[in-house]
C-alpha atoms as a PDB file:
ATOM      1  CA  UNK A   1       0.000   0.000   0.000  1.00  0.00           C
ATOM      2  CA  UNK A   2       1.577   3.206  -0.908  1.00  0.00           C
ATOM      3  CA  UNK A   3       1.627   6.298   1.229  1.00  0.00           C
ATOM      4  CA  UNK A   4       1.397   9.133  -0.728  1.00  0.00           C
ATOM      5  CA  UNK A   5       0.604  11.767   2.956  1.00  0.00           C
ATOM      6  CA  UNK A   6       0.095  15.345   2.535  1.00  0.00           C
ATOM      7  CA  UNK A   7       0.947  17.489   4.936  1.00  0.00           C
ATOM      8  CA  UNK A   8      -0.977  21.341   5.117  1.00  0.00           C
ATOM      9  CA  UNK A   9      -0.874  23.848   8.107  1.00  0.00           C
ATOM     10  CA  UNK A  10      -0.252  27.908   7.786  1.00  0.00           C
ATOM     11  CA  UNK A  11       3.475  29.070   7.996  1.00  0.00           C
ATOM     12  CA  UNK A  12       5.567  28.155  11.346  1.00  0.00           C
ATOM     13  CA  UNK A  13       2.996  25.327  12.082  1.00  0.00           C
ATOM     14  CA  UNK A  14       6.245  22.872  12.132  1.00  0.00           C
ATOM     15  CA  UNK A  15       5.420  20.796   8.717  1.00  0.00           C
ATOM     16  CA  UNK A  16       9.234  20.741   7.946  1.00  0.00           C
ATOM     17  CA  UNK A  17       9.669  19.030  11.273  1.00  0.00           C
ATOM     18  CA  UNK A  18       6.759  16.468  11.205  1.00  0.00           C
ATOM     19  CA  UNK A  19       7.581  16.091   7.688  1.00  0.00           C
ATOM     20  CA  UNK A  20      11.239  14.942   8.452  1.00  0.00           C
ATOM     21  CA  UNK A  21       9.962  12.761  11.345  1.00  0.00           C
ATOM     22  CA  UNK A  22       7.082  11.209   8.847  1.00  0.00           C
ATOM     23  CA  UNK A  23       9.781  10.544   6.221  1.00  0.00           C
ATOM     24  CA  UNK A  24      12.488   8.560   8.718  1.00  0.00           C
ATOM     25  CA  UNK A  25       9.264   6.328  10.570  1.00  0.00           C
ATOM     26  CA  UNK A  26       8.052   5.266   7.185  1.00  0.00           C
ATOM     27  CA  UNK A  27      11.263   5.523   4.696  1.00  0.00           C
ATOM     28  CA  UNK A  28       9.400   7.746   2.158  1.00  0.00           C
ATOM     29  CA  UNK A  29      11.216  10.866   0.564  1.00  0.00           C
ATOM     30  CA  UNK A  30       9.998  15.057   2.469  1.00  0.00           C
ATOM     31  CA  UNK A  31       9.289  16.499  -1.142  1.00  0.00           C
ATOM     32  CA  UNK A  32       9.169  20.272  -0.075  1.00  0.00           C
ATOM     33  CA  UNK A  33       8.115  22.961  -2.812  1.00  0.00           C
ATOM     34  CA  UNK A  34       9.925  25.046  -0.445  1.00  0.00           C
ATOM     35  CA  UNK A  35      13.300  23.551  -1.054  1.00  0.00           C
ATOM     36  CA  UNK A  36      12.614  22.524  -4.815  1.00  0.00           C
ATOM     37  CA  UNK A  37      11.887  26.057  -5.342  1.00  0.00           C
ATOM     38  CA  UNK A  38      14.771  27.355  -3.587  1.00  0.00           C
ATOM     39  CA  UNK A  39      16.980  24.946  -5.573  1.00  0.00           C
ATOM     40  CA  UNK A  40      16.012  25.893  -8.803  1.00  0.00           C
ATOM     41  CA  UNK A  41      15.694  29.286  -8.209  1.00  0.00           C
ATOM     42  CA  UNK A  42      19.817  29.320  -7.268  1.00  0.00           C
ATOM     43  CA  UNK A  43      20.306  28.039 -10.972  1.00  0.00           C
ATOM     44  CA  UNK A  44      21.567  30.388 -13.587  1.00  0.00           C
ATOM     45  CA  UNK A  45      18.535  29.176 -16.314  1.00  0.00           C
ATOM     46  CA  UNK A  46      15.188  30.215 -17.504  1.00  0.00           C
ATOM     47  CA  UNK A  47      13.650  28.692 -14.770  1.00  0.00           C
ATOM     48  CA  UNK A  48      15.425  29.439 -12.237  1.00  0.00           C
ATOM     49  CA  UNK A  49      15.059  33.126 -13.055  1.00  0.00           C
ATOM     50  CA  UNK A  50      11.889  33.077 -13.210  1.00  0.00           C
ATOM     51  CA  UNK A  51      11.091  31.748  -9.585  1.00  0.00           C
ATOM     52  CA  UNK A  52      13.612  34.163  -8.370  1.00  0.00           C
ATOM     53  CA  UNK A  53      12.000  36.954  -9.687  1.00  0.00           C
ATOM     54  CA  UNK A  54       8.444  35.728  -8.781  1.00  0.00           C
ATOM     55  CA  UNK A  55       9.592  34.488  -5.400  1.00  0.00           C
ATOM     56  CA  UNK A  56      11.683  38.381  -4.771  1.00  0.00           C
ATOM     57  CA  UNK A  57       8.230  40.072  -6.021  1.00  0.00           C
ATOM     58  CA  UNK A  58       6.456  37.524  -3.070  1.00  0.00           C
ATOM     59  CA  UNK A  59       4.284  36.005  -5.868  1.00  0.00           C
ATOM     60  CA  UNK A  60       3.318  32.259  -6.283  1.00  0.00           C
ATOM     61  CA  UNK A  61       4.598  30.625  -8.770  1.00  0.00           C
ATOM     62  CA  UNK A  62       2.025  29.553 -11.337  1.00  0.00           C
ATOM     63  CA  UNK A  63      -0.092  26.165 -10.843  1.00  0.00           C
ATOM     64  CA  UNK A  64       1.301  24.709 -14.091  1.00  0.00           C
ATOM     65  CA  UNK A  65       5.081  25.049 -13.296  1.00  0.00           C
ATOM     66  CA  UNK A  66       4.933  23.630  -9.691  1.00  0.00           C
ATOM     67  CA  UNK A  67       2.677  20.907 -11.501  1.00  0.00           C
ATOM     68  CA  UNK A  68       5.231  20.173 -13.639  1.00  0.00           C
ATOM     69  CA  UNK A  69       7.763  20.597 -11.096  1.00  0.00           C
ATOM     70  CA  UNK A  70       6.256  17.980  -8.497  1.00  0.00           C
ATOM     71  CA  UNK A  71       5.150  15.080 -11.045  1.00  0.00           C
ATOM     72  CA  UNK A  72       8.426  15.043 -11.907  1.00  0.00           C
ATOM     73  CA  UNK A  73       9.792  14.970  -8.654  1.00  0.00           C
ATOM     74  CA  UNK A  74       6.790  12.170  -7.701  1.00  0.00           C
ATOM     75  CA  UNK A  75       7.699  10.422 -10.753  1.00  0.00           C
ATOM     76  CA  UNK A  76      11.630   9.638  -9.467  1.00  0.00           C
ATOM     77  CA  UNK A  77      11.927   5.591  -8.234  1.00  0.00           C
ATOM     78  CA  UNK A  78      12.457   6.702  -4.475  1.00  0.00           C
ATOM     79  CA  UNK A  79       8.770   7.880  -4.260  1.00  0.00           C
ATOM     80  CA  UNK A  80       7.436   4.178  -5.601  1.00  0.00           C
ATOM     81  CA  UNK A  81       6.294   3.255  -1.872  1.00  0.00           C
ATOM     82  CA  UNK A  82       5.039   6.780  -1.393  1.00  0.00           C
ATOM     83  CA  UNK A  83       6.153  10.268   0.057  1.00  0.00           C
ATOM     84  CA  UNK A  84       5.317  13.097   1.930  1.00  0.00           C
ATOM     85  CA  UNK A  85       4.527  16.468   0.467  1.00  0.00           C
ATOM     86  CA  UNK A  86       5.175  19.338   2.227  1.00  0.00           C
ATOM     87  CA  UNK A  87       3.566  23.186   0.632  1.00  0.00           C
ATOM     88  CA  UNK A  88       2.198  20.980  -2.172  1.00  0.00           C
ATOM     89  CA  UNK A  89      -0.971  21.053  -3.282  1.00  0.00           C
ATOM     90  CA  UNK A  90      -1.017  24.928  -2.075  1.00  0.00           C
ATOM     91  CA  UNK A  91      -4.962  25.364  -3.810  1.00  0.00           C
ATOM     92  CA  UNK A  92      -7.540  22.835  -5.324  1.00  0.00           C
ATOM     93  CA  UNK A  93      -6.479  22.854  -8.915  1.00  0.00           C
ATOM     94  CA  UNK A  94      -3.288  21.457  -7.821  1.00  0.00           C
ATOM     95  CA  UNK A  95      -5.133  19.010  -5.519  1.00  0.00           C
ATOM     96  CA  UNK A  96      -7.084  17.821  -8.628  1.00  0.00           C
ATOM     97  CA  UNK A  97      -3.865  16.970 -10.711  1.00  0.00           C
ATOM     98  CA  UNK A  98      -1.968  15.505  -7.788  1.00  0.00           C
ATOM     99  CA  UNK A  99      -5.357  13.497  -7.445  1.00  0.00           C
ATOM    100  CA  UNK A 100      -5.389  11.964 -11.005  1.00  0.00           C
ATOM    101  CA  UNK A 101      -1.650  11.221 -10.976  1.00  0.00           C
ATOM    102  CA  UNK A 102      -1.096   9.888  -7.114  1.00  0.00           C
ATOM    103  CA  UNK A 103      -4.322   9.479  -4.930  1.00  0.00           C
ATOM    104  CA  UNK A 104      -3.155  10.799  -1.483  1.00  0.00           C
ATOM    105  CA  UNK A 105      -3.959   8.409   1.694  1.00  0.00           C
ATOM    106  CA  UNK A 106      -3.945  10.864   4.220  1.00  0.00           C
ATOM    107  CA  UNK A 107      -4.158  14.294   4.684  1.00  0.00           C
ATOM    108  CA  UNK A 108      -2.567  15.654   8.232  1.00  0.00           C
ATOM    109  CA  UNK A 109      -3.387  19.145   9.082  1.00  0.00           C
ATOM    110  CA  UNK A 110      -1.802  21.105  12.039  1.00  0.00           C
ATOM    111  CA  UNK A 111      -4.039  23.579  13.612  1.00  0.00           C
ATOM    112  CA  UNK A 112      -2.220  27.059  15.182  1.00  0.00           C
ATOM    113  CA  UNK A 113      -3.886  30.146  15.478  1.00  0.00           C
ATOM    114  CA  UNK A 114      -2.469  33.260  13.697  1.00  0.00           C
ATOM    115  CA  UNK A 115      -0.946  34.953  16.818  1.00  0.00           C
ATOM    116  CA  UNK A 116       0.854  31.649  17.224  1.00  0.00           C
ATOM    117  CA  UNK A 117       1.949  31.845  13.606  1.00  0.00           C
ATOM    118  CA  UNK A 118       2.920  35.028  13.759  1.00  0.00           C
ATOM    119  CA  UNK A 119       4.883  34.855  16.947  1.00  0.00           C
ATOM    120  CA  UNK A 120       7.084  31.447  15.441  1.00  0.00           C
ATOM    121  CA  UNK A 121       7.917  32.880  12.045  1.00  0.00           C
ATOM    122  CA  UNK A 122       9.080  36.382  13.680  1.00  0.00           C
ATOM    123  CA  UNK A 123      11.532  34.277  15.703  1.00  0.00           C
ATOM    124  CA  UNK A 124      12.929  32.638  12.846  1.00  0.00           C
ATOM    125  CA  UNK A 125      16.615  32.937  11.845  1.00  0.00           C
ATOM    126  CA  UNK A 126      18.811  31.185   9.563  1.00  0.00           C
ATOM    127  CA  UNK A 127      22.902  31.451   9.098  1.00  0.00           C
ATOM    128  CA  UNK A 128      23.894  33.149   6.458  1.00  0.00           C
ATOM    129  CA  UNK A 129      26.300  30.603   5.553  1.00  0.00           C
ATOM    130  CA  UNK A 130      25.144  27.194   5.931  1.00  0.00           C
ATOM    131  CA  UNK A 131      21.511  27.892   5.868  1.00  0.00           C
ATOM    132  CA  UNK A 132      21.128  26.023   9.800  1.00  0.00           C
ATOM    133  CA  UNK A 133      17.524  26.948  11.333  1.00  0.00           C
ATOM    134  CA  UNK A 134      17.008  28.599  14.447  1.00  0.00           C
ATOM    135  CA  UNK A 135      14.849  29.861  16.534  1.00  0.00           C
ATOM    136  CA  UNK A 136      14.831  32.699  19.106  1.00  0.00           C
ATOM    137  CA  UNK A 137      12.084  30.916  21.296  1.00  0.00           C
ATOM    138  CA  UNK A 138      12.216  26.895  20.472  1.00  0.00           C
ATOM    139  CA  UNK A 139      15.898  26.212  18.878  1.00  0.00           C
ATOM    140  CA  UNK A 140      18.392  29.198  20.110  1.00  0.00           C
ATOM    141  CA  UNK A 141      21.919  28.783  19.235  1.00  0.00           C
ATOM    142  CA  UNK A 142      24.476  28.740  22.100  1.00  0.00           C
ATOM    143  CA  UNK A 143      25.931  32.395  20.819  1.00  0.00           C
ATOM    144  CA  UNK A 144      23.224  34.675  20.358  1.00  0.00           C
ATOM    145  CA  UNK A 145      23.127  35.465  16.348  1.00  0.00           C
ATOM    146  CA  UNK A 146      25.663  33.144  15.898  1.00  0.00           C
ATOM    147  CA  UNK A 147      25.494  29.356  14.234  1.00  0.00           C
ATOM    148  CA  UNK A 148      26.523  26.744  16.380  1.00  0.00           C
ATOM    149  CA  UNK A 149      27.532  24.531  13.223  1.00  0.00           C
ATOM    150  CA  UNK A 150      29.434  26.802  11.448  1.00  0.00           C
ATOM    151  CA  UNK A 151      30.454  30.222  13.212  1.00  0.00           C
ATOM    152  CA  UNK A 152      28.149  32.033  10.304  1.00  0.00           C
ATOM    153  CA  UNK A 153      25.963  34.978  11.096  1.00  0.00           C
ATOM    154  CA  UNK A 154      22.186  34.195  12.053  1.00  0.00           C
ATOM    155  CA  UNK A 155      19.599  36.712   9.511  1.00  0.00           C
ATOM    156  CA  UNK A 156      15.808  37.006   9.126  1.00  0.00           C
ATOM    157  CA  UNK A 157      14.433  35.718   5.981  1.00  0.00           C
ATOM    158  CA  UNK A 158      13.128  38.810   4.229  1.00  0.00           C
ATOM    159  CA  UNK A 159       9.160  36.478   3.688  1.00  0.00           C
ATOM    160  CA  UNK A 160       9.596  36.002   8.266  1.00  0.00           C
ATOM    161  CA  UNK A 161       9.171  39.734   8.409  1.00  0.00           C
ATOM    162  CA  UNK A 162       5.869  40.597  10.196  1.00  0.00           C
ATOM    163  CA  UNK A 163       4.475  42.453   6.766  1.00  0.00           C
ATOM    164  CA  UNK A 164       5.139  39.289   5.026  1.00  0.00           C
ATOM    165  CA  UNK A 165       4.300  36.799   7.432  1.00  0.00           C
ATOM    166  CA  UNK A 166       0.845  38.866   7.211  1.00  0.00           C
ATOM    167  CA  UNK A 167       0.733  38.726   3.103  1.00  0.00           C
ATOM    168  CA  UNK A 168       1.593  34.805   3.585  1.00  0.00           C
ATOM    169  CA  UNK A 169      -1.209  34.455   6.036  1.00  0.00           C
ATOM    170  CA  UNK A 170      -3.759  36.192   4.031  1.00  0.00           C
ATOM    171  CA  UNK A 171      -2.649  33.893   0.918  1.00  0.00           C
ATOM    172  CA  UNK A 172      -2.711  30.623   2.978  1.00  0.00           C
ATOM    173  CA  UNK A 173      -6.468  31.627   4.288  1.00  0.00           C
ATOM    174  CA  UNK A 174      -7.780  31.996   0.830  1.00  0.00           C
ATOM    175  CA  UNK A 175      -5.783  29.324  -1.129  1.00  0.00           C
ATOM    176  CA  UNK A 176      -5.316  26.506   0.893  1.00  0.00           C
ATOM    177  CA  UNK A 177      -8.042  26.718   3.939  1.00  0.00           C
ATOM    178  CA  UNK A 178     -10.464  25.401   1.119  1.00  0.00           C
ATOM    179  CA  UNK A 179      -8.606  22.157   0.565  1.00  0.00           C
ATOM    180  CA  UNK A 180      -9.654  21.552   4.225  1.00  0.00           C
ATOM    181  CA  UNK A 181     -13.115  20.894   3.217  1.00  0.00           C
ATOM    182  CA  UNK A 182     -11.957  19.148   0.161  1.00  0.00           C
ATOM    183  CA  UNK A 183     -10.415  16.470   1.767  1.00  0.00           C
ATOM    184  CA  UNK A 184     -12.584  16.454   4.375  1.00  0.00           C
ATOM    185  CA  UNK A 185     -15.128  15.246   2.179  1.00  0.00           C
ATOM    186  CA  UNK A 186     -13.108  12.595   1.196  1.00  0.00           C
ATOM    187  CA  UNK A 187     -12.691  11.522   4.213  1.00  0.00           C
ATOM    188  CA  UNK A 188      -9.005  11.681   4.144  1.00  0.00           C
ATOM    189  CA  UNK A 189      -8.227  14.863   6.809  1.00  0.00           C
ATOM    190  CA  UNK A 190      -6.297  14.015   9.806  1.00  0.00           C
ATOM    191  CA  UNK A 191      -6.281  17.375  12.114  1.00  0.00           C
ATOM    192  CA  UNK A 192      -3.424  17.393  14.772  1.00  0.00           C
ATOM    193  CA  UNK A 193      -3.463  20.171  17.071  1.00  0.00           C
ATOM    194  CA  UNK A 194      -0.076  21.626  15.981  1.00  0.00           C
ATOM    195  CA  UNK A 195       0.501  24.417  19.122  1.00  0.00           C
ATOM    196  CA  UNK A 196       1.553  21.396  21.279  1.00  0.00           C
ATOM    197  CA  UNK A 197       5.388  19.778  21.893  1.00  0.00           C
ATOM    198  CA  UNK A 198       7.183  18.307  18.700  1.00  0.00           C
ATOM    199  CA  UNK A 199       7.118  14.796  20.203  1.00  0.00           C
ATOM    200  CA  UNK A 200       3.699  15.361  21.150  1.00  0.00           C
ATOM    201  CA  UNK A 201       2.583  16.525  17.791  1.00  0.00           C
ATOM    202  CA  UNK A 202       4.178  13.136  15.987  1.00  0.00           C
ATOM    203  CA  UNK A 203       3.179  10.730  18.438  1.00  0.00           C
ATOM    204  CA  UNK A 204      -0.971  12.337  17.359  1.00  0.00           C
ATOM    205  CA  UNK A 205       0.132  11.655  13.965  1.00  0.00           C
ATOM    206  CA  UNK A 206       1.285   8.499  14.148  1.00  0.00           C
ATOM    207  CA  UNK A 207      -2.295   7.857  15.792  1.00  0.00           C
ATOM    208  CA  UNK A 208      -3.862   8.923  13.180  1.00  0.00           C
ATOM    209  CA  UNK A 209      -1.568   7.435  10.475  1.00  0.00           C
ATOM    210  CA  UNK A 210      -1.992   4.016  12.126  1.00  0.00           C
END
């Protein structure tokens, strides 16, 4: 049985993490628009230009590139026994063609309110050299603003500023909330209340996976 998992919330919700955790319980490869995006968008082509300059301008990228984008990525051998997608489908369109090309078992959504949100992704930092996560209230480095890994500086991501954490928020309430109710009535939506501990959290999913 293939586990093709989904996994929505609104920004700082912790989807990388449960993602990560999903993907080394069941052996199935974190696809993250996120990183694809980034990866491409650091390569000198058409492409890669093009996200850049969407991404910089804080647009989405179109439905039929990160269509294209994913069923290629779905279509590699290591997803055979399944995967877990992570900012993917972001609307229902993209839920329809991730529907006729790889039927998704479950669908786990983490629930945090918007002051939550809002209050995580402000206290988000990154070094500026090996692109380590941080976090000024959950994961602080030993050094304030400095990486423990590396000795690189620790930044704000330009999109975890609190104008753009609002812009994201208003795009995730009127993109994605709807694909709640679509999977709902399918009868595939797995809520996990996602303002609790990270062990907590998995252990809920892993109930509800099971």
């Amino acid at each position: 049985m293939h586990r093709n998992y989904v996994l929505i919330g609104p920004q700082g919700s912790g989807k990388g993490t449960q993602a990560k955790l999903i993907s080394k319980e069941y052996n199935i490869p974190h696809v993250s628009t996120g990183d694809i995006f980034r990866e491409i968008r650091a390569q000198s082509t058409d492409l890669g230009r093009k996200i850049k300059e969407l991404i910089d301008n804080g647009n989405l990228v179109p439905d039929e590139i990160t269509n294209q984008i994913i069923a290629e990525r779905l279509g590699k051998p290591d997803c055979r026994e399944g995967f877990i997608l992570d900012g993917y489908p972001r609307n229902i369109a993209q839920a329809e063609f991730l529907e006729k090309n790889h039927p998704v078992k479950k669908v786990i959504l983490l629930e945090v309110s918007e002051k939550e949100t809002v209050k995580r992704m402000s206290a988000r930092r990154v070094c500026s050299q090996c692109k380590a996560d941080y976090n000024t209230v959950y994961i602080r480095p030993e050094k304030e603003g400095i990486c423990d890994k590396c000795g690189g500086r620790l930044i704000q991501r330009d999109d975890d500023e609190p104008d753009a954490i609002k812009k994201r928020l208003e795009t995730y309430r009127k993109e994605t909330a709807p694909l709640i109710s679509y999977y709902d009535k399918k009868g595939v939506l797995l809520k996990v209340n996602g303002e609790q501990q990270i062990d907590k959290m998995f252990k809920d999913v892993m109930v509800g996976l099971k």
